[in-house]
Every structure is written in structure tokens, then in C-alpha cells.
Protein backbone atom coordinates (compact mmCIF):
# COMPACT_ATOMS: atom_id res chain seq x y z
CA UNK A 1 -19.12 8.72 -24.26
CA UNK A 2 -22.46 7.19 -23.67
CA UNK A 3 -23.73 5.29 -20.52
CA UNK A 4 -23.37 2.26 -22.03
CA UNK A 5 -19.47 2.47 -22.98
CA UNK A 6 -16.14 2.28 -20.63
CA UNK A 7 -12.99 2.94 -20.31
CA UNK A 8 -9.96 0.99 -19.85
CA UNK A 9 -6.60 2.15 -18.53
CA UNK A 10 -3.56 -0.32 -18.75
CA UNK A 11 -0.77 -0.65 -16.68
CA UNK A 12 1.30 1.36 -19.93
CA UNK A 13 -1.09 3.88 -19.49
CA UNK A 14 -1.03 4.61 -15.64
CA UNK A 15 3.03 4.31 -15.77
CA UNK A 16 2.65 7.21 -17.96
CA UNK A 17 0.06 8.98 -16.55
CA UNK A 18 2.03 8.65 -13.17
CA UNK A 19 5.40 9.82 -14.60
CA UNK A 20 7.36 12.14 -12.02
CA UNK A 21 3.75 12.42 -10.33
CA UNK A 22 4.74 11.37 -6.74
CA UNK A 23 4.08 14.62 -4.89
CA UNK A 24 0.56 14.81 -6.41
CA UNK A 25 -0.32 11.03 -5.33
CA UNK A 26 1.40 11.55 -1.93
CA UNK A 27 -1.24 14.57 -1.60
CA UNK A 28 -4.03 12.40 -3.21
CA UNK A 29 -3.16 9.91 -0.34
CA UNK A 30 -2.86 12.16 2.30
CA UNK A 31 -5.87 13.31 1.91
CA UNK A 32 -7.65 10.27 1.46
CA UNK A 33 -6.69 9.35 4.90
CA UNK A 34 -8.12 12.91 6.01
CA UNK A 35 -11.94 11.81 4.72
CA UNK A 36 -11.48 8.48 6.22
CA UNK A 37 -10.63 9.29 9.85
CA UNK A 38 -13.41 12.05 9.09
CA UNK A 39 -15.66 9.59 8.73
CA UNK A 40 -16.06 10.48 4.79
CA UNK A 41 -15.69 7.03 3.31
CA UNK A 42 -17.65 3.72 3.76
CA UNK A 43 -14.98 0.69 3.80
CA UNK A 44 -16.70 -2.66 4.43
CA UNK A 45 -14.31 -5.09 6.19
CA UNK A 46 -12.03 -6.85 2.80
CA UNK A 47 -13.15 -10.20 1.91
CA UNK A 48 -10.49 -13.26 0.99
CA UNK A 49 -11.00 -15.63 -0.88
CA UNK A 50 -8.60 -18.55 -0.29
CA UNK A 51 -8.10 -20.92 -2.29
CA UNK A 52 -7.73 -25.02 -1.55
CA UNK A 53 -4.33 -26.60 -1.92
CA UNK A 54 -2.16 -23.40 -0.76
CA UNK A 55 -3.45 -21.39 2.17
CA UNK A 56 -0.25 -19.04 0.58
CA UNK A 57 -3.00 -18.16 -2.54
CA UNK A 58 -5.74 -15.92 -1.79
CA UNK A 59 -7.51 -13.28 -3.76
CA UNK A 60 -8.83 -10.10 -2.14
CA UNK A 61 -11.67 -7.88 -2.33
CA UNK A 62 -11.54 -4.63 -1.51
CA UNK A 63 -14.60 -2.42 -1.68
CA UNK A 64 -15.14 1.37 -0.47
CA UNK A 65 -17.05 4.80 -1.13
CA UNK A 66 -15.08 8.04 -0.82
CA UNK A 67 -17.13 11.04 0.09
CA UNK A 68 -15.92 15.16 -0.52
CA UNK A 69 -16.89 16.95 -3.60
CA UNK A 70 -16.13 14.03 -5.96
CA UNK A 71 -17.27 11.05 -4.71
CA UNK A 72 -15.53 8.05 -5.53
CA UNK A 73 -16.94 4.53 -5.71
CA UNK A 74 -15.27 1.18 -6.90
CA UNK A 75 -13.68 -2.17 -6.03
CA UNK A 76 -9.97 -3.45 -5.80
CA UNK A 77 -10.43 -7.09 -6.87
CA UNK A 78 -6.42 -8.57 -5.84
CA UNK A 79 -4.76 -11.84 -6.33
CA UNK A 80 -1.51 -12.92 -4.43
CA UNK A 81 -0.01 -15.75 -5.09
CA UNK A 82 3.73 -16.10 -3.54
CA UNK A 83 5.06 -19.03 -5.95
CA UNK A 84 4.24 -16.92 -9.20
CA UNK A 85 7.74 -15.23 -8.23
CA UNK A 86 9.24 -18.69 -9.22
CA UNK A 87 7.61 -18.71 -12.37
CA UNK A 88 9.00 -15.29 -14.02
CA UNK A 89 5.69 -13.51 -12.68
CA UNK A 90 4.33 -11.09 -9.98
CA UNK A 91 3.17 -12.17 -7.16
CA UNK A 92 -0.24 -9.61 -7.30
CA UNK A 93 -2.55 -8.97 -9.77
CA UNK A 94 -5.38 -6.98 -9.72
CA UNK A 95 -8.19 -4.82 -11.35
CA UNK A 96 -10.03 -1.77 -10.07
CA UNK A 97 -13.44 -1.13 -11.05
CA UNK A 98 -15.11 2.25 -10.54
CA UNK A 99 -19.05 3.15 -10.40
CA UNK A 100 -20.75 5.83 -11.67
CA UNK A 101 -21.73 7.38 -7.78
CA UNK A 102 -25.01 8.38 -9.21
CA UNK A 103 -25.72 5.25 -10.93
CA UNK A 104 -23.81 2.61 -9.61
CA UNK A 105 -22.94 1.55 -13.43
CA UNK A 106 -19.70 0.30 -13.79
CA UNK A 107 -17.53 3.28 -15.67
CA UNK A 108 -13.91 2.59 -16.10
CA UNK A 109 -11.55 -0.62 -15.35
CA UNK A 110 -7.73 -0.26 -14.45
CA UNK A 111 -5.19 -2.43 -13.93
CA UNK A 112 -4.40 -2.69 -10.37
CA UNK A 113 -1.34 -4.40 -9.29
CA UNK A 114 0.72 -0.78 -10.37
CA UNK A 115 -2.03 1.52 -8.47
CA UNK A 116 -1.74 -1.32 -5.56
CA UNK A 117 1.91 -0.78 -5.38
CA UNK A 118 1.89 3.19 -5.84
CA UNK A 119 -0.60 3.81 -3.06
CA UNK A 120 1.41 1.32 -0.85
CA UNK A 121 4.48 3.28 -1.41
CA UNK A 122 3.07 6.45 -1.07
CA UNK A 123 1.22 5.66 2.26
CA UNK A 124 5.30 4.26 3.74
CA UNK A 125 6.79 7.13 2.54
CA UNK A 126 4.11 9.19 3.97
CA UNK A 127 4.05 7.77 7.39
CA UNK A 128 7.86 7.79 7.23
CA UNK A 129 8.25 11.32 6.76
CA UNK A 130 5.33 12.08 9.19
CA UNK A 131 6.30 9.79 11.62
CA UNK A 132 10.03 9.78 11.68
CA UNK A 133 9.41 14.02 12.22
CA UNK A 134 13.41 14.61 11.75
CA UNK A 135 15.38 17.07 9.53
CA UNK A 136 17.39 14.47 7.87
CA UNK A 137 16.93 10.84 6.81
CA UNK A 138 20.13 9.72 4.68
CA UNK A 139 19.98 6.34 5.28
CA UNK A 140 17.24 3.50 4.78
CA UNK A 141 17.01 -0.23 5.54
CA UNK A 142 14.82 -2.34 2.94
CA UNK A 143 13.91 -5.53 3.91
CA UNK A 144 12.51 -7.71 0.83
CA UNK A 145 13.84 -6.75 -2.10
CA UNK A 146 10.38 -7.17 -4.30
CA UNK A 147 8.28 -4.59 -6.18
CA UNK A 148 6.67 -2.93 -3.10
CA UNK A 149 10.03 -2.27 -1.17
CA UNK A 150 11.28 -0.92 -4.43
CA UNK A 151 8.41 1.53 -4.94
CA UNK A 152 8.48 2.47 -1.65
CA UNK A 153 12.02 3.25 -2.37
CA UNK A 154 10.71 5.57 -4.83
CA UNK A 155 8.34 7.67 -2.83
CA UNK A 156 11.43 8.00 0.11
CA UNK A 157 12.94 9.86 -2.64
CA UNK A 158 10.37 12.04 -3.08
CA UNK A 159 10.00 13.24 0.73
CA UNK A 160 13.55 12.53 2.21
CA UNK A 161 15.47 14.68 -0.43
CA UNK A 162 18.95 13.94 1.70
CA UNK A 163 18.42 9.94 1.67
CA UNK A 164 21.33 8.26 -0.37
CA UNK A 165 22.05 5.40 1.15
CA UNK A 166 19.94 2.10 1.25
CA UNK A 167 21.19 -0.76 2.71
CA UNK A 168 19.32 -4.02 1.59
CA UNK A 169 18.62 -7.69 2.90
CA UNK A 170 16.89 -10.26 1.54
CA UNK A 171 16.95 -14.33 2.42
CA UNK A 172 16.94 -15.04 -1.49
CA UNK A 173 20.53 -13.43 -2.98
CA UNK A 174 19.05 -13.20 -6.61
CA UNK A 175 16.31 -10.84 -5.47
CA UNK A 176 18.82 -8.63 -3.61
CA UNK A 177 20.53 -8.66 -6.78
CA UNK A 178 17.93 -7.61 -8.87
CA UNK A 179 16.85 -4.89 -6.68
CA UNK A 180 20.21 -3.33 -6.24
CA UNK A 181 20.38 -3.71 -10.34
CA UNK A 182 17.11 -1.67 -10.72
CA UNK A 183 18.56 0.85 -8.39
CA UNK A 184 21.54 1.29 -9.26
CA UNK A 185 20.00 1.75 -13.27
CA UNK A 186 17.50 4.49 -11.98
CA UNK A 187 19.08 6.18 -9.06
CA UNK A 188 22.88 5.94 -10.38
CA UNK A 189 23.73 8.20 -7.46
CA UNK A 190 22.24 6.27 -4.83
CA UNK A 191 24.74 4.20 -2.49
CA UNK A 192 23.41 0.41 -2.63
CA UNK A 193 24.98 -1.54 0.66
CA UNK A 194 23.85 -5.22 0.96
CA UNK A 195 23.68 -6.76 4.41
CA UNK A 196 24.34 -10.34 5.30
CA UNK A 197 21.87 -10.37 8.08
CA UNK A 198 18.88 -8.42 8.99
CA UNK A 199 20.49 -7.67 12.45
CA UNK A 200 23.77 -6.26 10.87
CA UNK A 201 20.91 -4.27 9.12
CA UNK A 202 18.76 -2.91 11.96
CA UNK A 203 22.05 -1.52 13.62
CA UNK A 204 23.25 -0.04 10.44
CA UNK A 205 20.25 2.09 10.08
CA UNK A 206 17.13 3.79 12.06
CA UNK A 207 14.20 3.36 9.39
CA UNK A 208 13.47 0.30 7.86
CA UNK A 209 10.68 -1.01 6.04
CA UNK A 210 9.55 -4.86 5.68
CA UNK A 211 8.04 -5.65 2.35
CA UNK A 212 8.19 -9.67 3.02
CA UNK A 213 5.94 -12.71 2.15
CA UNK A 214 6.19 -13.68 5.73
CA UNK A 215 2.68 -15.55 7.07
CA UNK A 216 4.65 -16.07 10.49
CA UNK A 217 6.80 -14.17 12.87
CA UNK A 218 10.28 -14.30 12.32
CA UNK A 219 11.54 -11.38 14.29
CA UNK A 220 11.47 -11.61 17.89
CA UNK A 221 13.23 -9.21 19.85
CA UNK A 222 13.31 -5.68 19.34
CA UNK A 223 16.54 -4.56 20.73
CA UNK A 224 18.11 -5.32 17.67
CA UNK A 225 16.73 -2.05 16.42
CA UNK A 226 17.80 1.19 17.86
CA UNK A 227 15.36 2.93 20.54
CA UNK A 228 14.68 5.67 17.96
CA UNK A 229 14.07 3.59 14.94
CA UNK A 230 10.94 3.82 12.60
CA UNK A 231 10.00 0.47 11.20
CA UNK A 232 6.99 0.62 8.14
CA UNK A 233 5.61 -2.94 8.63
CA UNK A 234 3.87 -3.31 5.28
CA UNK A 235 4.23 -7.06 5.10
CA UNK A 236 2.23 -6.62 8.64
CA UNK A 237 3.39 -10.42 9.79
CA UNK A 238 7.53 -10.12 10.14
CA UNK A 239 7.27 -8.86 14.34
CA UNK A 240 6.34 -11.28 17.09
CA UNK A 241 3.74 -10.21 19.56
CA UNK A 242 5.66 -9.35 21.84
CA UNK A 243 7.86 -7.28 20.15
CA UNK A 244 5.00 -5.75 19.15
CA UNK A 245 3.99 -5.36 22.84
CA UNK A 246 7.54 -3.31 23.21
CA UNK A 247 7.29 -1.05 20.92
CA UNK A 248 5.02 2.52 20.29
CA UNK A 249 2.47 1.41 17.64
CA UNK A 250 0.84 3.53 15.00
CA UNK A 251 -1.68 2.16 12.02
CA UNK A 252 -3.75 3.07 9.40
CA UNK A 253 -7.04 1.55 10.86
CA UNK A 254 -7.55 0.12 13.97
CA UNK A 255 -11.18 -2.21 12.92
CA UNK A 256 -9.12 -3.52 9.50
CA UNK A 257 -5.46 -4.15 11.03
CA UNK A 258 -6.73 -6.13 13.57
CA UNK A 259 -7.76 -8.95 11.45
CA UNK A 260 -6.71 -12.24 9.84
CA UNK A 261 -3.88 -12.62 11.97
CA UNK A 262 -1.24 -9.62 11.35
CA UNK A 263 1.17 -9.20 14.13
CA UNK A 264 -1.29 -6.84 16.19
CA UNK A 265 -3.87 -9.05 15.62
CA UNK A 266 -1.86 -11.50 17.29
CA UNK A 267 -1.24 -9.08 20.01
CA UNK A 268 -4.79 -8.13 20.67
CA UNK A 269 -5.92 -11.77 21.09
CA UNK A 270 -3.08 -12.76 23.32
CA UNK A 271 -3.78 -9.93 25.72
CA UNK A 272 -7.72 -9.41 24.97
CA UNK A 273 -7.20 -5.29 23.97
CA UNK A 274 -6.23 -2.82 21.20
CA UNK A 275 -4.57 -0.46 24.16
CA UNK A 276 -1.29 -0.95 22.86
CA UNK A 277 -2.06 0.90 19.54
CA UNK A 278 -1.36 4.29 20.63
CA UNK A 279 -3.05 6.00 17.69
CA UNK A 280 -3.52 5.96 13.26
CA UNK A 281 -1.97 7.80 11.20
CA UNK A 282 -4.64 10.08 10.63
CA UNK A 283 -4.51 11.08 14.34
CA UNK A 284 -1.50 12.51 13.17
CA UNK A 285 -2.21 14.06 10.23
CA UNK A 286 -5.15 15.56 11.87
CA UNK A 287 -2.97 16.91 14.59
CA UNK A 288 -4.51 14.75 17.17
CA UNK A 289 -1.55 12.63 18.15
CA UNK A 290 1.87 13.28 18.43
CA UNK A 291 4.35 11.98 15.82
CA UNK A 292 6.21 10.07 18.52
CA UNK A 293 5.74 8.65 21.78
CA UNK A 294 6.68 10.82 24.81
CA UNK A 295 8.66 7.54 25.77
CA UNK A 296 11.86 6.37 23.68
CA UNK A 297 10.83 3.16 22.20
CA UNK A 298 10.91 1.78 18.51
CA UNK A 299 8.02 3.03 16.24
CA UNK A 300 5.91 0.46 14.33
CA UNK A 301 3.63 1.42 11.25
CA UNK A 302 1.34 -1.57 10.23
CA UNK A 303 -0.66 -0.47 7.28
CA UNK A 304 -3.14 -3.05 6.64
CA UNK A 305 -4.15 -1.19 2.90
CA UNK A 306 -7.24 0.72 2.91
CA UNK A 307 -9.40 0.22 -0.23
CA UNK A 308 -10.07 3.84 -0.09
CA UNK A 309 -6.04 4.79 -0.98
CA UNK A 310 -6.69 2.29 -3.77
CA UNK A 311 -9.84 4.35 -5.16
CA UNK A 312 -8.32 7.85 -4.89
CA UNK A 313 -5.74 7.00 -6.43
CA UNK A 314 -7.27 5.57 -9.52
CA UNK A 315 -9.82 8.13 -9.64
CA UNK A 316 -6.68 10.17 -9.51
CA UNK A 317 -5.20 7.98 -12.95
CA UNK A 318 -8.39 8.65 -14.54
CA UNK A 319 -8.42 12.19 -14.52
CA UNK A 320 -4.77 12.16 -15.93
CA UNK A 321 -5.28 9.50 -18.52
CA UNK A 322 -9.15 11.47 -19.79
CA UNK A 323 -7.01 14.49 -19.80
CA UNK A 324 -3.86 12.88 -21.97
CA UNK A 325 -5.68 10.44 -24.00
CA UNK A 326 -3.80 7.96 -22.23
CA UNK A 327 -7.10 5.24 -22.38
CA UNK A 328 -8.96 2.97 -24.55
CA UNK A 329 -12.59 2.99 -24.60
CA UNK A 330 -14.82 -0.15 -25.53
CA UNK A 331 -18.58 1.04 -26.98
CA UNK A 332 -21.10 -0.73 -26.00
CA UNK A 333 -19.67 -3.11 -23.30
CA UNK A 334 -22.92 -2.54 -21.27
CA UNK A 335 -26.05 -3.80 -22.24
CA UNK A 336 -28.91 -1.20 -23.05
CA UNK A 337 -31.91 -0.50 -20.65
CA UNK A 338 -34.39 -3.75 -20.86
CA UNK A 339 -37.36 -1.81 -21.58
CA UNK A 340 -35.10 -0.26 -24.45
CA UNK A 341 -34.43 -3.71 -25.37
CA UNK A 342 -38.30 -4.31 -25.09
CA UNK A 343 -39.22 -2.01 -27.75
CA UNK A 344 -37.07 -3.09 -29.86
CA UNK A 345 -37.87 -7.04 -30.17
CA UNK A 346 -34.63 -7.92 -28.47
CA UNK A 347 -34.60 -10.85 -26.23
């Protein structure tokens, strides 16, 4: 491969290359989270790019640097847009573009959306077996039955190797449907219960994870839940303020969650402070915070999505694919040096 060629890894190609691979990514992630709270990465602040006519559209930049042995450089470039779910599509879709580290040249180009959803999952399922800190988890509350609750689903498996129940709730019937389909065709052994309500939910189970397209609040009290329950607030915008204000508060990045009005953010400027996050996730993995609070309240995890999961994990697809072939690669797709260009009488 020359410096002038790149590769490109489709979303066939990372499904493959990711096949029964969960423990590895959940260790790629893990770690990732180690440099960061290190102070090993650079992560600029995301930039959105909304779009007139539906503040619901955006697309989503996502640059970082990963430090360590390897350094890792690239962009997640995301677009969400809710109402593609009524036309037959996804609602994200996304490429990931990695630099050379050395040269800044763009080197390899991967579908995103999949790597988007597999770091996402890996980073709940993480915090839920690091958080949650118990022998046994057997049951599990989704709320949103889309693709991230269902890959999420997929990494619980992985770390909670007693969990065979999910209960499920969803406002639209036909995506409950389809999830407990997919479930039921994967994990045959896996007890699907579907709840009418999300409070006949919350008191069914203690861990729960929203996966929602919620831009608002629409859960307002926390006693609902049980004192000891674990809720992974991916969608980051289900819990009111002041729920959030009741409840022991954990998240992957204090600077990045607390922006463009998640549920903490809508905490901090209501009471003017971040005190009520007790601590990140990499506190804990770094042994510097306790999995739980010393008092019994209801855990929150609000994740806002660090660019740097996104980047070690696809640096983590591109080893795999180089290694099983599992990549195309396009000659030429960068132009020659301009001096080169120079002596040869190109203009």
C-alpha cells in the first residue's frame, strides 16, 4: 500500500470482523476510557450541525486523538435523523475517518453507524457491570426498542452471564414487536416480557437502560424506580432535573455531558453547579470512586459518547479486517505530492 491509496471497511466487513468479539471491544473500551481520564487523548468539544426545517435533524462531528503506544487519530462524522425510522431506514448514519498520526493523511474510511452502536453498547454494558457491582443480574428493563437498546442487549450478555430475562417497553407497539422478534431469533433462550407501561417496568426490574429519541423530559419522579436501581441513560434527555437532582450520578465526561441540553445540563443551569455529579466512570475504573454511593439512592449513567470510544474501536476493526482481508482498498484516491505533480507537467 502506498501513501497515496486507502482503505475502506463496510458495514459487511466490520459485522464480520466483530463476530463473537465482544470481550475484546469491551477491553478496547475500557481502556480507552483509562487514557482519557489519564489525560491521553485530545477530544475537542463535538460540533452539530442542525439543519433548518427540523431542529429533530442534526449531523455530528466528532473529532479526537488517542495517545499510548499506537496513537490513534480520526473523525466520527454522524447523521441522526428521527423520521428516517418512518421511512424503512436508520435513524444514524455515519463514517469514520482515520489519519495517518505521523502525517495527518487520511488512511482508511469505515462505516460508522455499526462502530457507533458497538461502542455505545459496550460502554452500557460496561458501566452496568461496573456500576451495578452485584453477583447476579438476571433481569433487565429496555426502554426503546431500537438498534442501540438492542446492541446493548448484546454486550449485557457478554458481562451478566446469569441475565435471562428482559422485560421491554416502548410507546410505538411495532417496534416492541420487532425487537422481541430479533431476540427471540438470536437469543431463543432468553425470556422476552413486554410491559404496558414504563412504571409497571421500573418496578419489575432494578437495571434499566433508555435508548429513546426523547429531546424533552418525560420522566419525572424517581420513586418509580427502586432505591437500588441502575439506570444507563444513553438517550441522556428521558429524566427531569429534578429527578436528576435525586438521584447518585455517574458520567463519562463531565466538560461534554454538560452540554446542549441533556438532563444534567439542565440540572447544572437550574442550580448554577456540576456538584451533583458525584464522579465518571473512569473514577471508577481507576479505583478512585466507589461503584456506588455510600447513600441508597437510584444510580444514573449519562454517557454523552466520547469520540475517543468511537476511534479505538475502529482502529480496533482495522487491525481485524488488515489481518482477515476483510477490506477493499482504492489506489490512488489521494492526489500525489504537488511538486511531484510539478515535474511532471501536471496541472
Amino acid at each position: 500500500m502506498n501513501d497515496s491509496d486507502i482503505i475502506l471497511i463496510t458495514s459487511d466487513n466490520i459485522r464480520k470482523t466483530l463476530r463473537n468479539q465482544e470481550n475484546v471491544v469491551l477491553d478496547t473500551v475500557r481502556k480507552a476510557y483509562e487514557l482519557h481520564h489519564c489525560g491521553n487523548s485530545v477530544l475537542p468539544n463535538s460540533v452539530l450541525l442542525r439543519l433548518p426545517g427540523n431542529d429533530g435533524n442534526r449531523v455530528i462531528g466528532l473529532p479526537a486523538q488517542i495517545g499510548g503506544e499506537k496513537p490513534v487519530v480520526g473523525m466520527k462524522w454522524i447523521a441522526s435523523f428521527p423520521q428516517n425510522v418512518q421511512r424503512g431506514l436508520d435513524r444514524a448514519s455515519a463514517v469514520i475517518v482515520l489519519n495517518d498520526p505521523d502525517t495527518g493523511r487520511p488512511k482508511t474510511i469505515l462505516e460508522g453507524s455499526v462502530i457507533s452502536s458497538v461502542r455505545t453498547a459496550a460502554s452500557a454494558a460496561l458501566a452496568s457491570k461496573l456500576i451495578a457491582n452485584v453477583q447476579q443480574v438476571d433481569s433487565y428493563g429496555v426502554i426503546g426498542c431500537g438498534r442501540i437498546n438492542f446492541e446493548i442487549v448484546h454486550f449485557l450478555l457478554a458481562v451478566h452471564s446469569d441475565l435471562h430475562t428482559l422485560v421491554l417497553y416502548d410507546r410505538e407497539s411495532e417496534h416492541t414487536y420487532t425487537f422481541m422478534k430479533k431476540c427471540n431469533r438470536i437469543w431463543p433462550k432468553l425470556k422476552i416480557v413486554v410491559s404496558k407501561t414504563l412504571k409497571a417496568l421500573a418496578k419489575r426490574v432494578q437495571f434499566v437502560s433508555f435508548a429513546t429519541t426523547a429531546s424533552t423530559p418525560h420522566v419525572f419522579s424517581r420513586t418509580i424506580f427502586h432505591d437500588t436501581s441502575l439506570i444507563l441513560h444513553i438517550s441522556l434527555r428521558d429524566l427531569s432535573p429534578k429527578m436528576i437532582l435525586e438521584c447518585d450520578n455517574v458520567v463519562d465526561d463531565i466538560g461534554h455531558v454538560c452540554r446542549e441540553n441533556t438532563s444534567v445540563h439542565l440540572v447544572e443551569k437550574m442550580i448554577g453547579s456540576r456538584a451533583f455529579i458525584r464522579c465518571t466512570l473512569g473514577d471508577i475504573i481507576l479505583g478512585k470512586a466507589s461503584a456506588k454511593c455510600t447513600n441508597k439512592r437510584t444510580t444514573v449513567f449519562s454517557p454523552f459518547g466520547l469520540g475517543v470510544l468511537d476511534l479505538a474501536v475502529a482502529k480496533l476493526v482495522l487491525d481485524f479486517a488488515i489481518a482477515s482481508g476483510e477490506f477493499c482498498q482504492i489506489g490512488s484516491f489521494l492526489p500525489s505530492p504537488w511538486t511531484e505533480d510539478l515535474q511532471k507537467g501536471i496541472n
